[in-house]
Protein backbone atom coordinates (compact mmCIF):
# COMPACT_ATOMS: atom_id res chain seq x y z
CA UNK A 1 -23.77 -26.55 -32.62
CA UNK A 2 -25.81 -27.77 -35.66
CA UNK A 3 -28.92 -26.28 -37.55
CA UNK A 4 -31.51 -28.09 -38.91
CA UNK A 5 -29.35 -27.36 -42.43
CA UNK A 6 -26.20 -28.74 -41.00
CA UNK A 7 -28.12 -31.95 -39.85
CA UNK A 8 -29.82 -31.80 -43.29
CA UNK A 9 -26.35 -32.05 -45.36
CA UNK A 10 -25.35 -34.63 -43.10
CA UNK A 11 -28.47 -36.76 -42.74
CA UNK A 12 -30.12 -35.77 -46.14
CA UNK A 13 -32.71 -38.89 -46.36
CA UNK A 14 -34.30 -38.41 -42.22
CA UNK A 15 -37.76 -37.78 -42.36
CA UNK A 16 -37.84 -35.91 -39.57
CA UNK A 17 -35.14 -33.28 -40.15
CA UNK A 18 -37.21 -33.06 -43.76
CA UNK A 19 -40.87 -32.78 -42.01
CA UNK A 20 -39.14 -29.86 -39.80
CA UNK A 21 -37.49 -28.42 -43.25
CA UNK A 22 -40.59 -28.08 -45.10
CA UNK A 23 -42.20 -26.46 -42.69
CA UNK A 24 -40.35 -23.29 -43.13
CA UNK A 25 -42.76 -23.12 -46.11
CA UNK A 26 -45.91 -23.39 -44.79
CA UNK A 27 -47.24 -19.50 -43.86
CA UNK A 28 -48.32 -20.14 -40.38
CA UNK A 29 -44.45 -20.48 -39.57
CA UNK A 30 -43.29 -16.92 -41.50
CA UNK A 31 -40.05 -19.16 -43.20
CA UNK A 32 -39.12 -21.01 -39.82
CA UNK A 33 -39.76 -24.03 -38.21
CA UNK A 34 -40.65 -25.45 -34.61
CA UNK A 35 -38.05 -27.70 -32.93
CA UNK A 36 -39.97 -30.89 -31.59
CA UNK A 37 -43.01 -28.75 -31.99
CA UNK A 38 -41.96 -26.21 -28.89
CA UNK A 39 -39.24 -23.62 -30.23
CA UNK A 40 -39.19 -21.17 -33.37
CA UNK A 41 -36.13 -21.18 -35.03
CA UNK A 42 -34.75 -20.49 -38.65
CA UNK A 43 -33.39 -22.82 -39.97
CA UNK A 44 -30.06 -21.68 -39.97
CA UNK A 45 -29.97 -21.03 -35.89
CA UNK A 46 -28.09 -23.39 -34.08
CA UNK A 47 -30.18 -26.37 -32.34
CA UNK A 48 -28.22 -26.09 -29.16
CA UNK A 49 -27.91 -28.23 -25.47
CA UNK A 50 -29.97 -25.81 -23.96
CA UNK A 51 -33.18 -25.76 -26.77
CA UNK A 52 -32.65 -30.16 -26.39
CA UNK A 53 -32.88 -29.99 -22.31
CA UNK A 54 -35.87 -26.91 -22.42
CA UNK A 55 -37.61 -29.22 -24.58
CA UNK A 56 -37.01 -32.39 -22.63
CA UNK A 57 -38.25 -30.54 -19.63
CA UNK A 58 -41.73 -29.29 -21.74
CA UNK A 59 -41.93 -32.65 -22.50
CA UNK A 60 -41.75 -34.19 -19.01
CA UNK A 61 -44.13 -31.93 -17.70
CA UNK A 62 -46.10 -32.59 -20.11
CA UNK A 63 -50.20 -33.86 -18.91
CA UNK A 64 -52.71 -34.68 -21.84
CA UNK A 65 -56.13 -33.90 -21.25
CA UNK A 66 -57.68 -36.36 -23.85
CA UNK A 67 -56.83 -38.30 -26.51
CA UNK A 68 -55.54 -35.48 -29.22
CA UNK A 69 -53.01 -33.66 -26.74
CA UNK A 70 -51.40 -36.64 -25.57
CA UNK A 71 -51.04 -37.75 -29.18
CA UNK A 72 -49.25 -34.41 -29.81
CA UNK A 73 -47.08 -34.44 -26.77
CA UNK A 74 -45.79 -38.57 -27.97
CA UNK A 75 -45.16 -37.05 -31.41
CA UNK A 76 -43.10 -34.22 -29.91
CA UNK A 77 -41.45 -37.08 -28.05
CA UNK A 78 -40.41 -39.14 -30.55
CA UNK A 79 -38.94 -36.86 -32.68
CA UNK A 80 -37.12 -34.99 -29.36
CA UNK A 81 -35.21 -38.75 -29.01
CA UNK A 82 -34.67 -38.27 -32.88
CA UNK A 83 -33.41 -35.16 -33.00
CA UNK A 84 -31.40 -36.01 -29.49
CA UNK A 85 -29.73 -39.06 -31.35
CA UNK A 86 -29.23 -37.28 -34.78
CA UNK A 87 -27.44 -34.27 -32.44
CA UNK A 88 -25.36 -36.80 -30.66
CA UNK A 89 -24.19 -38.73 -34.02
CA UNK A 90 -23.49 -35.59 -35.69
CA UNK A 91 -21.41 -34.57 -32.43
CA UNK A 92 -19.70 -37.77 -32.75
CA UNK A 93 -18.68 -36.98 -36.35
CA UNK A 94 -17.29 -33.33 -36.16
């Protein structure tokens, strides 16, 4: 299973493995980074089946109250079908 530095080497210019990459620097995160904005990991963890399919499920349960949260939960859609097809490419390669 891939890390976010695995995907990285392989898929150096996505902007979304590189938003998720520099937020290991920020100090709200303490040097790691939140996968489709629901699970800590460093960055060298593996992303895994089961963190893609506990995500999906946040994500489908999912209800937005107003305006901001359901902003939030489309973003951590969208880059859940990124990281989902980036995962399955990179699968497809190794």
């Amino acid at each position: 299973m891939p890390s976010l530095n695995q995907l990285i080497a392989v898929f150096p210019d996505n902007e979304s493995l590189m938003k998720h990459k520099k937020q290991i620097y920020e100090s709200w995160t303490n040097g790691k980074y939140y996968l489709c904005g629901h699970i800590l990991l460093n960055e060298d963890d593996d992303i895994t089946n089961t963190h893609l399919e506990m995500i999906h499920e946040k994500n489908n349960n999912a209800y937005a109250c107003n305006t901001w949260e359901n902003e939030s939960i489309n973003r951590s859609r969208n880059e859940y079908n990124e990281f989902n097809k980036l995962y399955a490419d990179y699968k497809k390669m190794n």
